[in-house]
N, C-alpha and C. Protein backbone atom coordinates (compact mmCIF):
# COMPACT_ATOMS: atom_id res chain seq x y z
N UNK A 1 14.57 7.69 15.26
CA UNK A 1 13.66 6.59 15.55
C UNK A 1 12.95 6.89 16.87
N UNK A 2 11.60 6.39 16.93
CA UNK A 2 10.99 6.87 18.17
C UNK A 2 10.87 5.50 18.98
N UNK A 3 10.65 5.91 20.15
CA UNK A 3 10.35 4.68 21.31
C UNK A 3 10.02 3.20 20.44
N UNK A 4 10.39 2.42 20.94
CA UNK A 4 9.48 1.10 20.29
C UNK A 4 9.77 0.76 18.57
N UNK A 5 10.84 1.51 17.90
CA UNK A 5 11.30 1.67 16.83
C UNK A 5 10.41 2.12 15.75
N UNK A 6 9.19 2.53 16.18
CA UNK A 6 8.57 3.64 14.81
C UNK A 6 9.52 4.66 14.59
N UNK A 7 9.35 4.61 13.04
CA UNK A 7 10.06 5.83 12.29
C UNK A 7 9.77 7.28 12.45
N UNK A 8 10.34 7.98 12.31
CA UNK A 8 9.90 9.51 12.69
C UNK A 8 10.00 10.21 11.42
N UNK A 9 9.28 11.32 10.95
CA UNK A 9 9.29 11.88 9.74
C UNK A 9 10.65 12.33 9.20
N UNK A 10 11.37 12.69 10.34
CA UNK A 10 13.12 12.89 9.58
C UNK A 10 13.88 11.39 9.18
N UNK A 11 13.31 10.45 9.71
CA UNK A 11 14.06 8.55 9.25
C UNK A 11 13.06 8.26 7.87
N UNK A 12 11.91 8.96 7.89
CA UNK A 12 11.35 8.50 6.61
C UNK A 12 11.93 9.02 5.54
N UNK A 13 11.71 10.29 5.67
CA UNK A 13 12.45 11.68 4.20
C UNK A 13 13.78 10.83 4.20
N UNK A 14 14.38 10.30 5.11
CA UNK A 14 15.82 10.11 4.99
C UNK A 14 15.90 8.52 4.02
N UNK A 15 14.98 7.56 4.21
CA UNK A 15 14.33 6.25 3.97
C UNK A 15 14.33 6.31 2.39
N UNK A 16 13.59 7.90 2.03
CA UNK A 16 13.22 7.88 0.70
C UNK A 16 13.89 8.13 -0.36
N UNK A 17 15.14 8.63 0.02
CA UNK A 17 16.28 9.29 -0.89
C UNK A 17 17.13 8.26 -0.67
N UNK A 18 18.16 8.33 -1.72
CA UNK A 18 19.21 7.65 -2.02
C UNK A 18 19.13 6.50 -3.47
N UNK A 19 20.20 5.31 -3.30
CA UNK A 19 19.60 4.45 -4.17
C UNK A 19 18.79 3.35 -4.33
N UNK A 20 18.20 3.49 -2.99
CA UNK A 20 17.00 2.27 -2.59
C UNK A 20 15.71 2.65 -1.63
N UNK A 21 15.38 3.62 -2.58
CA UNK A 21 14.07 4.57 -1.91
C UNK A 21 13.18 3.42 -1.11
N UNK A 22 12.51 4.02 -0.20
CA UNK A 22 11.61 2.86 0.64
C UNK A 22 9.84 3.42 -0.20
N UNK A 23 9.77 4.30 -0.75
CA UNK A 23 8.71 4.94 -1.50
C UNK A 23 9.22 5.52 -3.10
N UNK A 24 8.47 4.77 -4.06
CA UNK A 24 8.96 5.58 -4.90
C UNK A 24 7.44 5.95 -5.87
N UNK A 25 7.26 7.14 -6.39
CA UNK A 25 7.99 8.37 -6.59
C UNK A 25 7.17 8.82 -5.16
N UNK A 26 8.30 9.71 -4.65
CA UNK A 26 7.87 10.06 -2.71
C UNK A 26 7.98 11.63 -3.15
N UNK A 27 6.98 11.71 -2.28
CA UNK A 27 6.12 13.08 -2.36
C UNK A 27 6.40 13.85 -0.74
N UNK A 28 7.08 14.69 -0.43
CA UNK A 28 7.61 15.16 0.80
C UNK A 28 6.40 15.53 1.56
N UNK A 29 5.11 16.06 0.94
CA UNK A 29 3.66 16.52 1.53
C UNK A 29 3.09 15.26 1.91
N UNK A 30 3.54 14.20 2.00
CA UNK A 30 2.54 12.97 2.22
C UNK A 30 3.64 12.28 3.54
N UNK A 31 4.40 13.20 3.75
CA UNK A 31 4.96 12.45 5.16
C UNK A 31 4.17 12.82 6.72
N UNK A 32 3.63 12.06 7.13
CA UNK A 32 3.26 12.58 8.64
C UNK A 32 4.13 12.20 9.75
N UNK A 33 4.13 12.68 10.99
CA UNK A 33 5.10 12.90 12.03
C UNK A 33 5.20 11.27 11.95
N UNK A 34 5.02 9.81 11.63
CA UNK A 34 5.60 8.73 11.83
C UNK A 34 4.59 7.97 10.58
N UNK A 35 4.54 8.58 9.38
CA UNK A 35 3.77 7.52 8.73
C UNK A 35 4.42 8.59 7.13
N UNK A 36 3.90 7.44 6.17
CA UNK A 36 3.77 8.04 4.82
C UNK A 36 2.77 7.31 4.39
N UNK A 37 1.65 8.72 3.68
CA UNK A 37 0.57 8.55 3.15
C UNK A 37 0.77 7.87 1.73
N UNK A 38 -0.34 6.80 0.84
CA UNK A 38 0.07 6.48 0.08
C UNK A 38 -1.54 7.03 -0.78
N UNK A 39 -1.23 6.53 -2.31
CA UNK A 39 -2.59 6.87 -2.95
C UNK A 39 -3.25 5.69 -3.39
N UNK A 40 -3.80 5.67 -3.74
CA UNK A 40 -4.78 4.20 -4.47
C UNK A 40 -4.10 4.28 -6.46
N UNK A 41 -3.96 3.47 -6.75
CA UNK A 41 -3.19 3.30 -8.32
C UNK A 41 -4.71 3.00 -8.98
N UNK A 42 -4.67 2.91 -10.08
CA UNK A 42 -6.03 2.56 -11.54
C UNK A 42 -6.48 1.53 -11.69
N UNK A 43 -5.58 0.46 -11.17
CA UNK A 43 -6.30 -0.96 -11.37
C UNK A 43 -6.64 -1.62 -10.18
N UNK A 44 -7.95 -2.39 -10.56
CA UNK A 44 -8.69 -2.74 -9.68
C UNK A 44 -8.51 -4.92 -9.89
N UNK A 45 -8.32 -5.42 -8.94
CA UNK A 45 -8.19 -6.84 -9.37
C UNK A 45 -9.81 -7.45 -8.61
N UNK A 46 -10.44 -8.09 -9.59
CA UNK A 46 -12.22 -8.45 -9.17
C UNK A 46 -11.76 -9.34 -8.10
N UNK A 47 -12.03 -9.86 -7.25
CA UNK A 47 -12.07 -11.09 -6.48
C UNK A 47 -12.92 -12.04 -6.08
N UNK A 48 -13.27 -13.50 -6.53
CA UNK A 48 -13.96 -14.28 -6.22
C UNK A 48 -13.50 -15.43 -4.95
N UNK A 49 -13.67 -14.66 -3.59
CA UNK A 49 -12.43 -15.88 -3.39
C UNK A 49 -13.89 -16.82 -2.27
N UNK A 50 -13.21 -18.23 -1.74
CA UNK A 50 -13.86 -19.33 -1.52
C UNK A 50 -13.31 -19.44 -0.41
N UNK A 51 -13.92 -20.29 0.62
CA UNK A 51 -13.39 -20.40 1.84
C UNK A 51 -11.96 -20.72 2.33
N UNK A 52 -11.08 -21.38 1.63
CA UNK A 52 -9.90 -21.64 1.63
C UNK A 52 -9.39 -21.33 0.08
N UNK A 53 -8.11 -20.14 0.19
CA UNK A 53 -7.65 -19.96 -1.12
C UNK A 53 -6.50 -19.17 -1.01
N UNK A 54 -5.78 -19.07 -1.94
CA UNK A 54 -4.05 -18.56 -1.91
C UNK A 54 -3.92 -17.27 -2.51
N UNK A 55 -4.01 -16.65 -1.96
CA UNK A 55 -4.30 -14.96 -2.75
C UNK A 55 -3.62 -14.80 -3.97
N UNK A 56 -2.13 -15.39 -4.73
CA UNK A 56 -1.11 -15.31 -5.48
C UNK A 56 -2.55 -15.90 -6.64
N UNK A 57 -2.92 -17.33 -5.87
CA UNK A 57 -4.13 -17.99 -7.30
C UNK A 57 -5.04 -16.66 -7.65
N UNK A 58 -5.61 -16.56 -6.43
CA UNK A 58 -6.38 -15.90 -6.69
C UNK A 58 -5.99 -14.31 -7.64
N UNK A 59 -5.27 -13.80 -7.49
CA UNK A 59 -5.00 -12.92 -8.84
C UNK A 59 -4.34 -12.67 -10.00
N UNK A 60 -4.12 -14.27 -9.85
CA UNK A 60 -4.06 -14.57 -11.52
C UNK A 60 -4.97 -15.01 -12.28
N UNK A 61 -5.89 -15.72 -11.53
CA UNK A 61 -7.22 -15.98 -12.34
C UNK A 61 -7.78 -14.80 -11.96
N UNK A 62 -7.75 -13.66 -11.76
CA UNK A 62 -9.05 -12.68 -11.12
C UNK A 62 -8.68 -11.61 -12.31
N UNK A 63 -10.32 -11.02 -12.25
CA UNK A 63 -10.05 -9.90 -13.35
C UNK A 63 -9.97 -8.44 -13.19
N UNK A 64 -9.19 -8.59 -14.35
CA UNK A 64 -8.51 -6.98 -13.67
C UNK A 64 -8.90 -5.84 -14.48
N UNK A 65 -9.47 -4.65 -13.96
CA UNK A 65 -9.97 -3.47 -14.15
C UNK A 65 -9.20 -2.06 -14.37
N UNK A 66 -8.68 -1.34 -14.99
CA UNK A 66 -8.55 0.15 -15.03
C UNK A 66 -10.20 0.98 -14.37
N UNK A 67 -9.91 1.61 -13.34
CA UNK A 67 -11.05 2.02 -13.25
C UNK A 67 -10.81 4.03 -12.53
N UNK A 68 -11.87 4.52 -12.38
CA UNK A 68 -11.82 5.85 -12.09
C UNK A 68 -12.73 6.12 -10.90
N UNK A 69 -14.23 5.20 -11.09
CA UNK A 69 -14.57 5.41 -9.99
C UNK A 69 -15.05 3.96 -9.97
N UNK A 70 -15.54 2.73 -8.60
CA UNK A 70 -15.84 2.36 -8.99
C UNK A 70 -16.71 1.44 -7.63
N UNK A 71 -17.94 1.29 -7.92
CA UNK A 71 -18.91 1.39 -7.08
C UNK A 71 -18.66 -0.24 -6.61
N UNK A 72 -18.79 -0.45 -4.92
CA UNK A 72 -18.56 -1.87 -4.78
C UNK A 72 -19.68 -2.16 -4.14
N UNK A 73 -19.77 -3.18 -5.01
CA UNK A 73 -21.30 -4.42 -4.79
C UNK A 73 -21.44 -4.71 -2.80
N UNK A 74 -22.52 -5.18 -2.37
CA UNK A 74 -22.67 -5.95 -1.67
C UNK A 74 -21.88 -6.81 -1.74
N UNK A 75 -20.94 -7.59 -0.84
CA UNK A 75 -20.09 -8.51 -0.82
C UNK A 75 -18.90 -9.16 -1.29
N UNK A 76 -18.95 -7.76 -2.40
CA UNK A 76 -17.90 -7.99 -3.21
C UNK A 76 -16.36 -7.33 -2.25
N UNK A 77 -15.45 -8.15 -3.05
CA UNK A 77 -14.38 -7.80 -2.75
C UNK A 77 -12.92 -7.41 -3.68
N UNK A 78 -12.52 -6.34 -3.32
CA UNK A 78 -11.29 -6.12 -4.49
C UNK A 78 -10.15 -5.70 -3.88
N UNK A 79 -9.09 -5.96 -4.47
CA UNK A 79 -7.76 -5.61 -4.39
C UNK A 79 -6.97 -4.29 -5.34
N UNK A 80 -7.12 -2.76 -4.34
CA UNK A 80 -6.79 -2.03 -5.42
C UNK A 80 -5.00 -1.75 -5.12
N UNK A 81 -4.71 -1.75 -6.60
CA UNK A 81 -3.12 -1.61 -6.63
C UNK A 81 -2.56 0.20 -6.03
N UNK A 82 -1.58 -0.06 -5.49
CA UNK A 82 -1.21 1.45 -5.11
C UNK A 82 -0.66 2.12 -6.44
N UNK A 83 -0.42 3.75 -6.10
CA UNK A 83 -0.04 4.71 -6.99
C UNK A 83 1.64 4.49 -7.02
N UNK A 84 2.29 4.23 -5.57
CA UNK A 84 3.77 4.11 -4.83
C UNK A 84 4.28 2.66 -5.35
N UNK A 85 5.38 2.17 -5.08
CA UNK A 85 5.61 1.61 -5.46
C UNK A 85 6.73 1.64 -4.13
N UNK A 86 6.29 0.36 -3.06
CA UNK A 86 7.41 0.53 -1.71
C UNK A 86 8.72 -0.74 -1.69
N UNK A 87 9.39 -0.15 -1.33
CA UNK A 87 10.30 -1.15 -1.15
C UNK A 87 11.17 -1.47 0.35
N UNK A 88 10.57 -2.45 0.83
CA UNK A 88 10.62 -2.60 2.49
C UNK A 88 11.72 -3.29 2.73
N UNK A 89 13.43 -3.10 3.15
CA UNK A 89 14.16 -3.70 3.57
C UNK A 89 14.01 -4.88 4.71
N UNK A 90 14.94 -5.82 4.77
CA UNK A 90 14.56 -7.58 5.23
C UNK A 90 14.58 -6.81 6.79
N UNK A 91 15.51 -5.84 7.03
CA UNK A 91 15.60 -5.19 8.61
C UNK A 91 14.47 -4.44 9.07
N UNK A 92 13.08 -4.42 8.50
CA UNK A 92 12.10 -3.47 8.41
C UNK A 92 10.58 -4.29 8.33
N UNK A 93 9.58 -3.70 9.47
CA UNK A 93 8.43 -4.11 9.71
C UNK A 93 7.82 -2.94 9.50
N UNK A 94 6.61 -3.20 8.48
CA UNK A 94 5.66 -2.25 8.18
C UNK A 94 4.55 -2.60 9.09
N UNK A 95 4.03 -1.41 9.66
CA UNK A 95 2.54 -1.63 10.41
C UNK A 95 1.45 -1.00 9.36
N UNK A 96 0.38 -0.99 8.73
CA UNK A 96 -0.41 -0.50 7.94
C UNK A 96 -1.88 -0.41 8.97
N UNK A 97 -2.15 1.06 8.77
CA UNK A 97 -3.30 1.31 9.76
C UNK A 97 -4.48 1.66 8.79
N UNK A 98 -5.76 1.73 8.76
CA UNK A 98 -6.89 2.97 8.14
C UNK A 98 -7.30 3.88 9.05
N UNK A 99 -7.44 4.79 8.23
CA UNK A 99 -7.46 6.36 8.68
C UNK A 99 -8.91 6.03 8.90
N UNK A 100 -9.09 6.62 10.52
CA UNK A 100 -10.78 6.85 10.65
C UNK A 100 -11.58 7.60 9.95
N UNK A 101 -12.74 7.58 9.72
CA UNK A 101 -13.22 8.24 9.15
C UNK A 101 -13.83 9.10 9.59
């Protein structure tokens, strides 16, 4: 564990094995020195949302897409599902960053 309790790439690999992977299916090339890279999954959920609204409503009424590529509108907004599938213990805070471009 590093300063300030970020994970270090040997607590992640270690995170991912066993019987309660924190990544599953975990890919050893997608670990960086304190992060694991994830991929974008096929489905796309449309979103119409309104000034006040409950995200859970909102994607059950929202429509949902298989897609490959898929061009986003002016103003539009979507929710794409991951490839991973994480599982974050109650003792465990995820920070989620975007990669600059």
């Amino acid at each position: 564990m590093l300063p300030g309790g970020a994970l270090n790439d040997t607590s992640l690999i270690s995170l991912c094995g066993g019987d309660s992977p924190l990544v599953t299916p975990f890919e050893r090339e997608f670990v960086g020195p304190a992060s694991i890279d994830l991929r974008l999954g096929k489905e796309i959920n449309l979103l119409e949302l309104e000034d006040n609204y409950h995200l859970a409503d909102v994607l059950e009424n929202g429509k949902k897409e298989i897609f490959k590529i898929y061009p986003l509108k002016h103003g539009e907004t979507i929710l794409v599902n991951l490839f991973e599938k994480i599982s974050i213990p109650d003792t465990m805070m995820v920070l989620s960053c975007q990669e600059a471009a």
